[in-house]
N, C-alpha and C. Protein backbone atom coordinates (compact mmCIF):
# COMPACT_ATOMS: atom_id res chain seq x y z
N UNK A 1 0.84 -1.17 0.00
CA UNK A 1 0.00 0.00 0.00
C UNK A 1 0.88 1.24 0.00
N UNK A 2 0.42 1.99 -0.59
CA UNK A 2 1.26 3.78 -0.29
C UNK A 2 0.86 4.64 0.53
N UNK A 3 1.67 4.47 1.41
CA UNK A 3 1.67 5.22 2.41
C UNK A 3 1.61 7.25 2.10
N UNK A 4 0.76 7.80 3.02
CA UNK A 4 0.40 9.24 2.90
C UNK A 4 -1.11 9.18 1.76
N UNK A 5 -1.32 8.12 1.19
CA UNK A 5 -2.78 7.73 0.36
C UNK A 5 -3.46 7.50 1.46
N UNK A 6 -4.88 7.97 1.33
CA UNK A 6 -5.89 7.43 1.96
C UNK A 6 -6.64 6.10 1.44
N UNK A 7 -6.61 4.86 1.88
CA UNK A 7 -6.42 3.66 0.93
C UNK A 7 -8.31 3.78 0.96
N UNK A 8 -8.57 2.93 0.01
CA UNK A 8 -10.25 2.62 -0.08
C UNK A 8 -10.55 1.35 1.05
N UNK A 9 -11.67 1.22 1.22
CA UNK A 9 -11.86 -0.34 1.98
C UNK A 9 -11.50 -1.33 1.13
N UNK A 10 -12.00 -1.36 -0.25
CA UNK A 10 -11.89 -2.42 -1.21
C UNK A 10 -10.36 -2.34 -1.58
N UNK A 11 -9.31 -1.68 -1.05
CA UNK A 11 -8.06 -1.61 -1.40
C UNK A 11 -7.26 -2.32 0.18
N UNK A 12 -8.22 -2.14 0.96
CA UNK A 12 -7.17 -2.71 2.41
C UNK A 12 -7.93 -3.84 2.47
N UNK A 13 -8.74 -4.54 2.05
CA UNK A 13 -9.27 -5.92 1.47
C UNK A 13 -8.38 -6.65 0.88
N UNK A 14 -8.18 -5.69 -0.35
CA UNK A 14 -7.32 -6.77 -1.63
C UNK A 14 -6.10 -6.48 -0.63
N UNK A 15 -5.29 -5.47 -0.62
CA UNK A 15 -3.70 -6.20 0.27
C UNK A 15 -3.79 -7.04 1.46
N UNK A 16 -4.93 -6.93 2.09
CA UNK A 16 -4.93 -7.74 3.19
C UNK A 16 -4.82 -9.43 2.65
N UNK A 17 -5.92 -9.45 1.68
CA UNK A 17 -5.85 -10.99 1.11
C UNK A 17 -4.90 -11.80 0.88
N UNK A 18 -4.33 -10.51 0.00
CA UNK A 18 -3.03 -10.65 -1.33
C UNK A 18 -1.85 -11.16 0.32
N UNK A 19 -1.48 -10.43 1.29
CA UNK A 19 -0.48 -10.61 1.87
C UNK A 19 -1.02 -11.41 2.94
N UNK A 20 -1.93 -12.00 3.43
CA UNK A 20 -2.24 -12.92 4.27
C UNK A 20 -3.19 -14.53 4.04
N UNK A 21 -3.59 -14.06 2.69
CA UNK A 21 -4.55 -14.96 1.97
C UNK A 21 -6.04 -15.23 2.85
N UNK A 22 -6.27 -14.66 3.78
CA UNK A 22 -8.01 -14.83 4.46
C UNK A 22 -7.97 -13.13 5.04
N UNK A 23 -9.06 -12.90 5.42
CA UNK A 23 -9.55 -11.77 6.06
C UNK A 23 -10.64 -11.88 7.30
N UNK A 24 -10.83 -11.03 8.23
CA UNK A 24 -11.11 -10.86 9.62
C UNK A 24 -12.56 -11.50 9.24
N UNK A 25 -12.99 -12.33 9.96
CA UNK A 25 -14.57 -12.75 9.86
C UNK A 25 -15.25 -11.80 10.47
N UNK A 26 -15.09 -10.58 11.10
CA UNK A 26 -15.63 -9.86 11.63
C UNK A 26 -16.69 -8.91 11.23
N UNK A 27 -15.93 -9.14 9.18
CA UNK A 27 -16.49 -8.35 8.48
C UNK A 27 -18.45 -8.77 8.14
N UNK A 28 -18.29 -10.38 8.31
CA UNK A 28 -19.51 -10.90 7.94
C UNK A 28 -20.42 -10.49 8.62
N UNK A 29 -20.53 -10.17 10.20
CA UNK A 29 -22.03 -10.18 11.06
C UNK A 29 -22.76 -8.87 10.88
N UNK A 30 -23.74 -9.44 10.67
CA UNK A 30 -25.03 -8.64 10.14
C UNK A 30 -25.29 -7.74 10.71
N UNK A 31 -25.04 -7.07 12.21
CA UNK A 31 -25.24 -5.97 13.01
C UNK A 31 -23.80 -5.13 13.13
N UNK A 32 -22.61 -5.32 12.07
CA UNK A 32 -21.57 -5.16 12.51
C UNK A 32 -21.75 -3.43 11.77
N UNK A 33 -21.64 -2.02 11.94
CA UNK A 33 -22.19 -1.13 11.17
C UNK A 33 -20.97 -0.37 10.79
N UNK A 34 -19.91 -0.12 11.59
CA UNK A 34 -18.55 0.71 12.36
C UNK A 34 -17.39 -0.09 12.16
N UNK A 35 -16.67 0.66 11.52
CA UNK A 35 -15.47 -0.36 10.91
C UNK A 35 -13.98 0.81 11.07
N UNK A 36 -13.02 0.65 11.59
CA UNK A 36 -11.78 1.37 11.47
C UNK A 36 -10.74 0.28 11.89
N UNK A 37 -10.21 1.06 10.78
CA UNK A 37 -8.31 -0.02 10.53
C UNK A 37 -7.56 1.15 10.51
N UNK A 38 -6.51 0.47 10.75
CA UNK A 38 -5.04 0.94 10.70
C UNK A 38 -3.87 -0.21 10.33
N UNK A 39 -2.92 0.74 9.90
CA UNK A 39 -1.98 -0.25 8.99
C UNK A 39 -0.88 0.43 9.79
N UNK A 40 0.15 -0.31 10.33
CA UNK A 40 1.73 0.58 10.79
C UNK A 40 3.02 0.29 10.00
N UNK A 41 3.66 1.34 9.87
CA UNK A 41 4.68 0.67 9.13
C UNK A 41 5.57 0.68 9.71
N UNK A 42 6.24 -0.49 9.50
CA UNK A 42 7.88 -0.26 11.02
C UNK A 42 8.74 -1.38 9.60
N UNK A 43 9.58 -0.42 9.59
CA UNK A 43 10.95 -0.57 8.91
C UNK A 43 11.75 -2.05 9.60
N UNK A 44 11.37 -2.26 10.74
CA UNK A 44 12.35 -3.41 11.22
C UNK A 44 11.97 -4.71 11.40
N UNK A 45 10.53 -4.54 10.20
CA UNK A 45 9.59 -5.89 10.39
C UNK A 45 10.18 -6.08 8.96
N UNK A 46 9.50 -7.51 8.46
CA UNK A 46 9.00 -7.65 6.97
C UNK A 46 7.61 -7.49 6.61
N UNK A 47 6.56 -7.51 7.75
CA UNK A 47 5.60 -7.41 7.79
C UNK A 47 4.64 -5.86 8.72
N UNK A 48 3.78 -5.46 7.90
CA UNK A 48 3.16 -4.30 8.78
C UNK A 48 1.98 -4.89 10.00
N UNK A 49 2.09 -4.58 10.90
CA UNK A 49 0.92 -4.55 11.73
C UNK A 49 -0.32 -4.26 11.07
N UNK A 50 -1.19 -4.53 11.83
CA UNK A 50 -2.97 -3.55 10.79
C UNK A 50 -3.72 -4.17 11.85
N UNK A 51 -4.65 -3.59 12.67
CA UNK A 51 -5.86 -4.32 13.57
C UNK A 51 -7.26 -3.40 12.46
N UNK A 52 -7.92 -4.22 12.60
CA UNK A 52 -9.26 -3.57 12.73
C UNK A 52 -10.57 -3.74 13.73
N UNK A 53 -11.26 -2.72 14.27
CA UNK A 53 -11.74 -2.89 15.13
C UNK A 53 -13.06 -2.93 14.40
N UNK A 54 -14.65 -3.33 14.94
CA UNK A 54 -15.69 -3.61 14.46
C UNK A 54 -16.31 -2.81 15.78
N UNK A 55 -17.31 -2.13 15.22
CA UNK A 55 -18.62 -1.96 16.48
C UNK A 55 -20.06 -2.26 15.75
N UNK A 56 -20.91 -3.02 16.38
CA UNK A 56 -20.89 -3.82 17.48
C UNK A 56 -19.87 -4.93 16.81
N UNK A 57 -19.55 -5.74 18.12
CA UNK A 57 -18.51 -6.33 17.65
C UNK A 57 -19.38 -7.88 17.68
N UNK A 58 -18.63 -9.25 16.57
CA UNK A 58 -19.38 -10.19 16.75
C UNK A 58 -18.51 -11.51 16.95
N UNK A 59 -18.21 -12.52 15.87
CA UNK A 59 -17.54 -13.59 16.66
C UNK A 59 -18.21 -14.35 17.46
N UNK A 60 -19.27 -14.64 17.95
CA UNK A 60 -19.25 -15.46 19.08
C UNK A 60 -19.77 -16.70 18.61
N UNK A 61 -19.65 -17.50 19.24
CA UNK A 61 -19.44 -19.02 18.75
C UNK A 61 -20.62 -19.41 18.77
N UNK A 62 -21.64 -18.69 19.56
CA UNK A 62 -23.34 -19.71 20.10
C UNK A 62 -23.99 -18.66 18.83
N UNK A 63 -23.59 -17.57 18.06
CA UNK A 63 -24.83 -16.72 17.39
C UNK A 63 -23.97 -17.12 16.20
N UNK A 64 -25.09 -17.28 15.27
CA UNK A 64 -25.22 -16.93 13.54
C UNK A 64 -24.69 -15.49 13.25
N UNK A 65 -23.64 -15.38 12.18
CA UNK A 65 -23.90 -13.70 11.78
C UNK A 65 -24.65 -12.74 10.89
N UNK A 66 -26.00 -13.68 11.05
CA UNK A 66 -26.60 -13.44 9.89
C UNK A 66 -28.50 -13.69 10.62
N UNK A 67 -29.53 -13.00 11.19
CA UNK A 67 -30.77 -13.34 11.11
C UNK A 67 -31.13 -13.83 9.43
N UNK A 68 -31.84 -14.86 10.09
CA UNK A 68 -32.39 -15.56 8.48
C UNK A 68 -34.02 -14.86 8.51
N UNK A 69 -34.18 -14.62 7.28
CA UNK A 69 -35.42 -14.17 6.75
C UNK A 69 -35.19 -13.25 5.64
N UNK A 70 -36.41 -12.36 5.01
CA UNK A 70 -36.05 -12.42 3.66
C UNK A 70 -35.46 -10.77 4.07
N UNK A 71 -34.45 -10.41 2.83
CA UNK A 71 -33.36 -9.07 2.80
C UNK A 71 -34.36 -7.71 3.64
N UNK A 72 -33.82 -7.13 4.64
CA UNK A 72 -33.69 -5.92 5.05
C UNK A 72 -35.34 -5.44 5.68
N UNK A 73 -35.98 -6.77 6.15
CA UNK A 73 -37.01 -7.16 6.76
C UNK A 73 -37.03 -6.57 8.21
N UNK A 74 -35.48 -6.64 9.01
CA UNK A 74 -35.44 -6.14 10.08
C UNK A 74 -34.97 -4.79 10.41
N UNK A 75 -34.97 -4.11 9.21
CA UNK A 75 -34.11 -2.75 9.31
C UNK A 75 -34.55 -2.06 10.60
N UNK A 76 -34.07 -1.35 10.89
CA UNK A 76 -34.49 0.36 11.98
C UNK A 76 -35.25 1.10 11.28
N UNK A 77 -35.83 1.96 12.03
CA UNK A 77 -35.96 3.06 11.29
C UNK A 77 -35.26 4.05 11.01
N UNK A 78 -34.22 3.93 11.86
CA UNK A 78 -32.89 4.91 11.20
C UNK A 78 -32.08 4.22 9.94
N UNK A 79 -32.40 3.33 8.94
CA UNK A 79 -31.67 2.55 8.22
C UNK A 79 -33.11 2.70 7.29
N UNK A 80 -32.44 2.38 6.17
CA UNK A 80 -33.19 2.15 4.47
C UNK A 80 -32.23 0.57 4.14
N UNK A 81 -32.74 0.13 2.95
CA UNK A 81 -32.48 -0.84 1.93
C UNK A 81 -31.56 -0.16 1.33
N UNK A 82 -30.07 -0.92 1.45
CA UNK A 82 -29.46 -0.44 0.04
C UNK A 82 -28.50 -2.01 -0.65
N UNK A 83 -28.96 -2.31 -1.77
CA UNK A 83 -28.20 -3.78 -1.62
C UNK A 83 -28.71 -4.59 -0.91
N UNK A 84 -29.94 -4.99 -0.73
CA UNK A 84 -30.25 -5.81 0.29
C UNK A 84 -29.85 -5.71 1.49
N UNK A 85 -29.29 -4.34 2.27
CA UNK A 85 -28.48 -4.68 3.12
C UNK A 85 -29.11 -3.29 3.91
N UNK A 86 -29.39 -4.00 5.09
CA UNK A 86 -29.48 -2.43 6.22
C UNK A 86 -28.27 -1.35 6.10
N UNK A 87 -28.92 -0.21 5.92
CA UNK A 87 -28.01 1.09 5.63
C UNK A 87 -28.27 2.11 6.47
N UNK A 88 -27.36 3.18 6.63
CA UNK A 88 -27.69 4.06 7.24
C UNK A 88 -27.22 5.24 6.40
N UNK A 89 -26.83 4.99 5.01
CA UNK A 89 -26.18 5.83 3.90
C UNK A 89 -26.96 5.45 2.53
């Protein structure tokens, strides 16, 4: 990545892939709305650090990340349809 660029999501996706070959499952759960990463660069690695944090956050082993039923059935009312997908944009 180039550093002093402001990278896209779909750009810290593809290097994430490209240099680790899987990505954070965190991205999948259906209530997950809040997303920030960071990438560090330290000269004395071969590799950069990068966490990303999720709010709400999901993972847990007993829940699905996904309510089943048909697309955007459970929205808020602060949220619309966009993509089948609860939005708030």
């Amino acid at each position: 990545m180039v550093v002093g660029k402001k990278p896209t999501l779909s750009k810290i996706v593809q290097y994430y892939l490209k240099k680790n070959g899987i990505f954070d499952d965190g991205m999948v759960w259906g209530w997950t709305s809040l997303l920030g990463c960071a990438i560090n660069r330290c000269d004395n690695l071969q590799t950069n650090p990068r966490k990303c944090v999720y709010f709400p956050d999901g993972n847990y082993r007993t829940a699905k990340p996904y309510t089943e039923g048909p697309s955007c059935s459970r929205c808020s009312s602060e949220h619309r349809c966009n993509r089948n997908q609860c939005s708030r944009y």
